[in-house]
Protein backbone atom coordinates (compact mmCIF):
# COMPACT_ATOMS: atom_id res chain seq x y z
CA UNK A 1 -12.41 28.27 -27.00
CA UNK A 2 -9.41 29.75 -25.65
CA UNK A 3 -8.67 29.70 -22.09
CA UNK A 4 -7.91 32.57 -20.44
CA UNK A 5 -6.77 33.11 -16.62
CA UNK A 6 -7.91 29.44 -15.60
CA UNK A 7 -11.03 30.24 -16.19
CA UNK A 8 -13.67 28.96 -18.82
CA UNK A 9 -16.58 30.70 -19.98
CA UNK A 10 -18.72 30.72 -22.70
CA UNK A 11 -21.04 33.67 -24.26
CA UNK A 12 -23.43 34.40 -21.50
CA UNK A 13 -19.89 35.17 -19.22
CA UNK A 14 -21.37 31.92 -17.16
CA UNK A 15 -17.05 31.21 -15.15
CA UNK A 16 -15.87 28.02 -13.99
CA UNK A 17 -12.83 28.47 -11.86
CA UNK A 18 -10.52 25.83 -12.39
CA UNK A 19 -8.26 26.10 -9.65
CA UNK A 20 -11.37 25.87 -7.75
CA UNK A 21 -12.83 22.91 -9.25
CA UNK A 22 -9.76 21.15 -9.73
CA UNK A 23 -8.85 21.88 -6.00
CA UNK A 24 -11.87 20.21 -4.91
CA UNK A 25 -11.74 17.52 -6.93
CA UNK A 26 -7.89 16.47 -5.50
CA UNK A 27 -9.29 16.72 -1.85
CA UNK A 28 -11.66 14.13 -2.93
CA UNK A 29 -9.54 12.22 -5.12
CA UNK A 30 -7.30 11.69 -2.56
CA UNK A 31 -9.62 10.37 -0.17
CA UNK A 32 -11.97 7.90 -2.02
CA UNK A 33 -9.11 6.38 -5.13
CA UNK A 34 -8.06 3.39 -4.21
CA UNK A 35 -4.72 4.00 -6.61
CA UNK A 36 -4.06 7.33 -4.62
CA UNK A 37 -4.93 6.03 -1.20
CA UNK A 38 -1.96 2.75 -1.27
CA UNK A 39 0.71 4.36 -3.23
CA UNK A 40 3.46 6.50 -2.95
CA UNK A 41 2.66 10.20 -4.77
CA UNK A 42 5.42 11.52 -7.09
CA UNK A 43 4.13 14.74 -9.26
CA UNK A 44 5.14 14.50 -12.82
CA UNK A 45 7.04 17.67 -14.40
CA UNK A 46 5.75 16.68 -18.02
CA UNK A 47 4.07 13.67 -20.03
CA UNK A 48 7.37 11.82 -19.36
CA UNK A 49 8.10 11.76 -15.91
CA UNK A 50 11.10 9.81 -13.84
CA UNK A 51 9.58 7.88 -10.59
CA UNK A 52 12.25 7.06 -7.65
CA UNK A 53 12.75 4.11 -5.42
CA UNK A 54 15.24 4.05 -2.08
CA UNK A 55 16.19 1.67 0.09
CA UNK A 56 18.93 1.55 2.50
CA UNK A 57 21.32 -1.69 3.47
CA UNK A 58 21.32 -2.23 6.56
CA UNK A 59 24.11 -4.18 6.42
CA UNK A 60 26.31 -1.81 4.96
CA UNK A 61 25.40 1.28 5.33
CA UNK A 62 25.04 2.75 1.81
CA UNK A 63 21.60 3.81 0.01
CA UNK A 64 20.45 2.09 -2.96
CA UNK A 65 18.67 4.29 -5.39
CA UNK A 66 16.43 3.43 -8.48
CA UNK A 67 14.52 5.22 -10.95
CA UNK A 68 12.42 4.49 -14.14
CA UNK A 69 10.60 6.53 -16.49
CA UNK A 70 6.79 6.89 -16.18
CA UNK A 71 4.30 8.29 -18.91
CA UNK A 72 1.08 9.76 -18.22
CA UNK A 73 -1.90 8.71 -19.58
CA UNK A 74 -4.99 10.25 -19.90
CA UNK A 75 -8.34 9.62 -18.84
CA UNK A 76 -11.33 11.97 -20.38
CA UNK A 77 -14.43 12.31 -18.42
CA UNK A 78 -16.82 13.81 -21.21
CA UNK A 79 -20.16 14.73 -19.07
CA UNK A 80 -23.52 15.33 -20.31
CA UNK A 81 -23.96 18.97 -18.19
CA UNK A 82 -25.54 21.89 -20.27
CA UNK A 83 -24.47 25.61 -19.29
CA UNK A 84 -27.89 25.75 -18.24
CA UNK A 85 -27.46 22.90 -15.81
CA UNK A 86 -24.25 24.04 -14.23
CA UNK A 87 -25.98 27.45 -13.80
CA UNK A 88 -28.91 25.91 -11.89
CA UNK A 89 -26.53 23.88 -9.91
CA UNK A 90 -24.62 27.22 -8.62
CA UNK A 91 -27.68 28.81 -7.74
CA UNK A 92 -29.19 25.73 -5.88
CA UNK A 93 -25.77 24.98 -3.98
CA UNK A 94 -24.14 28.51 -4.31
CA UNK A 95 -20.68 28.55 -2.00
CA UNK A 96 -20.66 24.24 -2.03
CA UNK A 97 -21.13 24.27 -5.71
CA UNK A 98 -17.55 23.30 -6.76
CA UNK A 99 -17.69 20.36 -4.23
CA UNK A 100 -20.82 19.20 -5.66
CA UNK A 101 -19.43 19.32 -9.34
CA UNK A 102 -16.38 17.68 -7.83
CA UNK A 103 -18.37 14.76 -6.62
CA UNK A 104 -19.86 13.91 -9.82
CA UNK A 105 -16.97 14.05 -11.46
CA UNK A 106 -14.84 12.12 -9.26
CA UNK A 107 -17.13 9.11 -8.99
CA UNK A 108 -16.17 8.32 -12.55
CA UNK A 109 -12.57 9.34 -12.35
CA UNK A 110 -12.02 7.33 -9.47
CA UNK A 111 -13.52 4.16 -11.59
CA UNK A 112 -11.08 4.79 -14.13
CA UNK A 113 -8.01 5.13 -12.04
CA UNK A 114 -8.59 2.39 -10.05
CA UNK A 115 -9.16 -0.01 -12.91
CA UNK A 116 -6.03 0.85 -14.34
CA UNK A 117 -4.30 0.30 -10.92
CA UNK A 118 -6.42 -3.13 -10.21
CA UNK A 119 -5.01 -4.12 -13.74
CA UNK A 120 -1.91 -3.39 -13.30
CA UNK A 121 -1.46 -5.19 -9.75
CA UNK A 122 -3.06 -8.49 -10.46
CA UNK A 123 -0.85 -9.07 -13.71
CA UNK A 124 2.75 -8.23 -11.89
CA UNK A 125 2.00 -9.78 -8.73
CA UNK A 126 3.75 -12.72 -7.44
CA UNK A 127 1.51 -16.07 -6.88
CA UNK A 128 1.61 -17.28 -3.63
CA UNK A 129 0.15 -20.79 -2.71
CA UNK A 130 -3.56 -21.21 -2.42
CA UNK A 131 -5.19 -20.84 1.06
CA UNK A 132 -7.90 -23.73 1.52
CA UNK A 133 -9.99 -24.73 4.21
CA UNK A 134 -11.75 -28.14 5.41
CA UNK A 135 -15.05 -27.44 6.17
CA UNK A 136 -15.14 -29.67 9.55
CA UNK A 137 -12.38 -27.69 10.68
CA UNK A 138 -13.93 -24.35 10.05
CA UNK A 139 -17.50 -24.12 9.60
CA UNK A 140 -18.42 -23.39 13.19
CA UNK A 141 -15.75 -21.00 13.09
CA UNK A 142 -15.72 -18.23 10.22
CA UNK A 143 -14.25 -16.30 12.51
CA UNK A 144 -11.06 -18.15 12.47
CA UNK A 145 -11.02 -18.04 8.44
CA UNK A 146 -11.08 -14.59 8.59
CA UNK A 147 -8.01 -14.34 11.15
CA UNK A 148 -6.18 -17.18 9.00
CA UNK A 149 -6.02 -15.02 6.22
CA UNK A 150 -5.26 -11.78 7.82
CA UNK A 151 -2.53 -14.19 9.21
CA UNK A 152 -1.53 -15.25 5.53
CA UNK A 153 -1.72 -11.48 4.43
CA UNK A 154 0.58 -10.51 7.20
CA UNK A 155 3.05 -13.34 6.53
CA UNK A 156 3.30 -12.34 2.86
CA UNK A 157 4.10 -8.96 3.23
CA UNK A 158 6.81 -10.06 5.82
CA UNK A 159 8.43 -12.15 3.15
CA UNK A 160 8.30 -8.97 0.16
CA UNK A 161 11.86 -8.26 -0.66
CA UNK A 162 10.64 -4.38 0.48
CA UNK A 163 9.67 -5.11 4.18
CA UNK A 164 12.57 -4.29 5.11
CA UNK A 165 12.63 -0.75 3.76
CA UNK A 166 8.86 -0.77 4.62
CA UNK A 167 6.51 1.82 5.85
CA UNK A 168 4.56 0.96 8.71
CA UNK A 169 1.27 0.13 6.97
CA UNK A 170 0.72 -2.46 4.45
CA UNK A 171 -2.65 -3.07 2.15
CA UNK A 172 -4.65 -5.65 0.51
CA UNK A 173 -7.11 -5.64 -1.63
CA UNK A 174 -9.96 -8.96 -1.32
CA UNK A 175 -12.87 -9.93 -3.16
CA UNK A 176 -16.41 -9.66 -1.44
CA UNK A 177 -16.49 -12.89 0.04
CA UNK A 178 -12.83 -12.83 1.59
CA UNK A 179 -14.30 -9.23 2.56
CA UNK A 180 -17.62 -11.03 4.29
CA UNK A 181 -15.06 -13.06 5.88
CA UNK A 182 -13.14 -10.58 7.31
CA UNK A 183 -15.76 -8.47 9.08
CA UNK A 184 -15.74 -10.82 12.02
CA UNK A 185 -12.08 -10.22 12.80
CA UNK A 186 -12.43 -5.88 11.66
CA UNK A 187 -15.70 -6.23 14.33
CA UNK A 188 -12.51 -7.57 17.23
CA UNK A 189 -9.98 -5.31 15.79
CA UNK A 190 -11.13 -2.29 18.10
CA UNK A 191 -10.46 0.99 16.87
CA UNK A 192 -8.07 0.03 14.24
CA UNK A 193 -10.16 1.65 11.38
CA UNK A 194 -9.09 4.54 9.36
CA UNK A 195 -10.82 7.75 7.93
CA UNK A 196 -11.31 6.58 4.71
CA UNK A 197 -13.59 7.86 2.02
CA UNK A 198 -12.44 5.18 -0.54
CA UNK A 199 -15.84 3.52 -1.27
CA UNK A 200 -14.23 0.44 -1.45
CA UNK A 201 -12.36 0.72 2.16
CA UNK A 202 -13.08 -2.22 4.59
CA UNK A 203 -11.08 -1.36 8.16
CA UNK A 204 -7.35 -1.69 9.19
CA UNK A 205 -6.40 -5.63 10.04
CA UNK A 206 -3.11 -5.81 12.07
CA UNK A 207 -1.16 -2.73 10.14
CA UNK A 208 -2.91 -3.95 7.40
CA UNK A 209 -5.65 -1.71 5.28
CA UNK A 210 -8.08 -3.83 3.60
CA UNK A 211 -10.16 -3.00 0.82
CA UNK A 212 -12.65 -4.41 -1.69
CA UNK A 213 -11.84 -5.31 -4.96
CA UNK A 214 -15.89 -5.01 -7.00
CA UNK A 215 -14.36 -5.98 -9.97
CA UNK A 216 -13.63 -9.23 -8.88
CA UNK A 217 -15.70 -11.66 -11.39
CA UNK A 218 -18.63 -13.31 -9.49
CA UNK A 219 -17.58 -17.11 -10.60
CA UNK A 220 -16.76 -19.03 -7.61
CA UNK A 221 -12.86 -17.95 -6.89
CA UNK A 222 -12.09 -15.68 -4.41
CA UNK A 223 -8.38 -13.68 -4.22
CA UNK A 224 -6.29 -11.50 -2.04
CA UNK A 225 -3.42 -9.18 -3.40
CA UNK A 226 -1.20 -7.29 -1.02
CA UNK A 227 1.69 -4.87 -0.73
CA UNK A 228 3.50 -2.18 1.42
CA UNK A 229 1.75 1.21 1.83
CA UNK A 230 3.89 4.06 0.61
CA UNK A 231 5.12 6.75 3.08
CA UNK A 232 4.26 9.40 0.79
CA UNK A 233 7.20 9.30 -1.62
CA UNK A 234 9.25 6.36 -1.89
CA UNK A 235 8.66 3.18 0.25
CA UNK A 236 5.69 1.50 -1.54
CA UNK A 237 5.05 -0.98 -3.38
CA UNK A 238 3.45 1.40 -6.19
CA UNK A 239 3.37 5.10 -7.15
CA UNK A 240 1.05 7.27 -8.56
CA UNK A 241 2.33 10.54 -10.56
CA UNK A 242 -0.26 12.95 -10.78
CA UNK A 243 0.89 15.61 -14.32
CA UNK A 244 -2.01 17.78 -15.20
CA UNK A 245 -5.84 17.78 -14.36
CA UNK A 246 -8.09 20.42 -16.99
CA UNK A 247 -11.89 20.81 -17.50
CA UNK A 248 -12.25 22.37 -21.06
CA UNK A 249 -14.92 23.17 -23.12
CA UNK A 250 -16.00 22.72 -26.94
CA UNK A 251 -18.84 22.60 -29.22
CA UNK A 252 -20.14 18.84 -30.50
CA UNK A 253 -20.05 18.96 -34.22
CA UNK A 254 -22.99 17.13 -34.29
CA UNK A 255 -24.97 20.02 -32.96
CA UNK A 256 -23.23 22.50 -32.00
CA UNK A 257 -24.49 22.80 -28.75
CA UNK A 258 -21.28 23.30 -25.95
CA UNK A 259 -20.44 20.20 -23.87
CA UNK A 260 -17.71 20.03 -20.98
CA UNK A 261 -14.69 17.80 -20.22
CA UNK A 262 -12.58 16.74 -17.08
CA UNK A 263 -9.15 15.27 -18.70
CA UNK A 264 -6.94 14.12 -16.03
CA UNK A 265 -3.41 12.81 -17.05
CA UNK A 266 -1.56 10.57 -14.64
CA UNK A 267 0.97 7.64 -14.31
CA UNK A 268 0.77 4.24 -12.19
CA UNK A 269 3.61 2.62 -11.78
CA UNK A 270 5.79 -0.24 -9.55
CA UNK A 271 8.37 1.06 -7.43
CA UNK A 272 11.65 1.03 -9.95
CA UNK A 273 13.59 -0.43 -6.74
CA UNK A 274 11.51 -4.16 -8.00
CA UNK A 275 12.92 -3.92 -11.39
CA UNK A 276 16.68 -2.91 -10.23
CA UNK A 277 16.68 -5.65 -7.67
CA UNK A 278 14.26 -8.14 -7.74
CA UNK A 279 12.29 -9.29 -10.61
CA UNK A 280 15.06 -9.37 -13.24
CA UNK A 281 12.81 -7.83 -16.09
CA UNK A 282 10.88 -11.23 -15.73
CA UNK A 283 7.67 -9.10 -15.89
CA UNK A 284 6.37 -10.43 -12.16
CA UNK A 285 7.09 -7.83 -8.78
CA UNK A 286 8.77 -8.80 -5.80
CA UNK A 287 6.78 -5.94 -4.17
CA UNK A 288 3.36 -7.47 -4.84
CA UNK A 289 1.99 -10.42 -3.89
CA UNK A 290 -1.33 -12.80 -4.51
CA UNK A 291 -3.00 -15.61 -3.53
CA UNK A 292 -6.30 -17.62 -3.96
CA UNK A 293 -8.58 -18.51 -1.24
CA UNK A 294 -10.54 -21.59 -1.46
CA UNK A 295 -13.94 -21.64 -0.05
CA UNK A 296 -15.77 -23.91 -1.71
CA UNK A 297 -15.63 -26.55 1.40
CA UNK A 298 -17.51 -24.45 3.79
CA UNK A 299 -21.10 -24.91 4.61
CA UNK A 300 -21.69 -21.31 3.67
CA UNK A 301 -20.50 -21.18 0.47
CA UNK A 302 -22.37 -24.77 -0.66
């Protein structure tokens, strides 16, 4: 069915206003995706963008500029809502309806982006050495294993070739146990926490935003990644390029009946600054970094 004026209908004149849906669903996009939440935002003009990096020498006074290309890919949300349904839902939630929609679809959007971003994190990161701990030393303590790796996290990002051109925030990303861990020291860290709608968000550490990585396998190992937190363009470690976002319509051949789609096309991508200066196309970022916690000695985790 054509499109006409933003706007989608089918033959009962039943409208849904995309600018209205799709503005709804980036105000909650951009509070709950992990992705959007850590990285640098650079729009894309077309399905092949170009992402920047910056970074100034401080020595020398001169500005050091990078860029890469960036392709959007697209992820397709087909949902199972009849005209009927979406007609019940306006009536039941009249003005908020658009928010509603917007929440159902975002919940699986966000899943998608954010697995793409998790992905592509833990494969370019750079492996740090394993953080272990004796459980004589630390079992009366878990408080202390929480702080030693908040310690570890803040060391790491120190040592990132881009903490020097960094913003003031940096992130990490745990599995639940390292996230059980680290409640203690969140519970002493005042009023440190952030707004955050990311369901995943765990509390601010020390300039450091923690959040929970769920798809973490449940088989005994336990990880942290970590990198800088963009500034809104060009200081992070990553960047996310938002191109188009589009809920269409069309008929299912199988029975004609009309079904709906949210297509979102985006990029994810390093900041181009690592592969200028740092990694030397060797396929590993000097902006991210990992490491494995070991808890196997402590009484808890027996």
């Amino acid at each position: 069915m054509e499109n006409q004026d933003l706007q989608t209908l089918n033959e009962e004149n039943f409208m849904v206003d995309q600018p209205k849906l799709i503005g709804a669903i980036d105000r909650i996009l951009i509070k709950r995706s992990l992705a959007k939440r850590v990285s640098d935002v650079q729009p894309m003009t077309g399905p092949v963008g170009i992402i920047t990096g910056a970074q100034w020498d401080k020595d020398t006074g001169t500005l050091t500029l990078a860029k890469a290309d960036i392709n959007a890919e697209t992820k397709k949300i087909r949902t199972e809502f009849t005209v009927e349904a979406l007609q019940d839902l306006e009536s039941i939630y009249k003005e908020n309806f658009y928010d509603v929609l917007a929440h159902y679809l975002v919940d699986e959007l966000v899943y998608q982006l954010d697995d793409s971003f998790l992905t592509m994190v833990k494969d370019r990161a750079s492996t740090k050495a394993t953080l272990s701990f004796a459980g004589a030393d630390f079992d009366n303590s878990l408080w202390a294993v929480g702080q030693s790796i908040s310690i570890t996290v803040n060391k790491g990002l120190a040592d990132l070739p881009i903490s020097d051109n960094r913003s003031p925030l940096g992130w990490a990303i745990v599995s639940s146990n390292v996230a059980s861990l680290l409640a203690g020291t969140l519970n002493d860290s005042n009023s440190e926490g952030l707004d955050d709608d990311s369901p995943s968000y765990l509390g601010r550490i020390a300039g450091v935003e923690y959040y929970i990585d769920y798809t973490h396998p449940n088989d005994g190992t336990d990880s942290v990644i970590f990198g800088i937190k963009g500034n809104g363009y060009s200081k992070g470690s990553t960047i996310y390029s938002p191109y188009t976002m589009q809920w269409i319509d069309a008929i299912n051949p199988d029975n004609g009946e009309q079904i709906f789609f949210l297509l979102n096309r985006s990029g994810i991508a390093i900041n181009p600054l690592d592969e200028k200066m740092y990694n030397a196309g060797n396929g590993v970022s000097g902006f991210l970094g990992k490491f494995d916690v070991d808890l196997n000695d402590l009484a808890i985790f027996k």
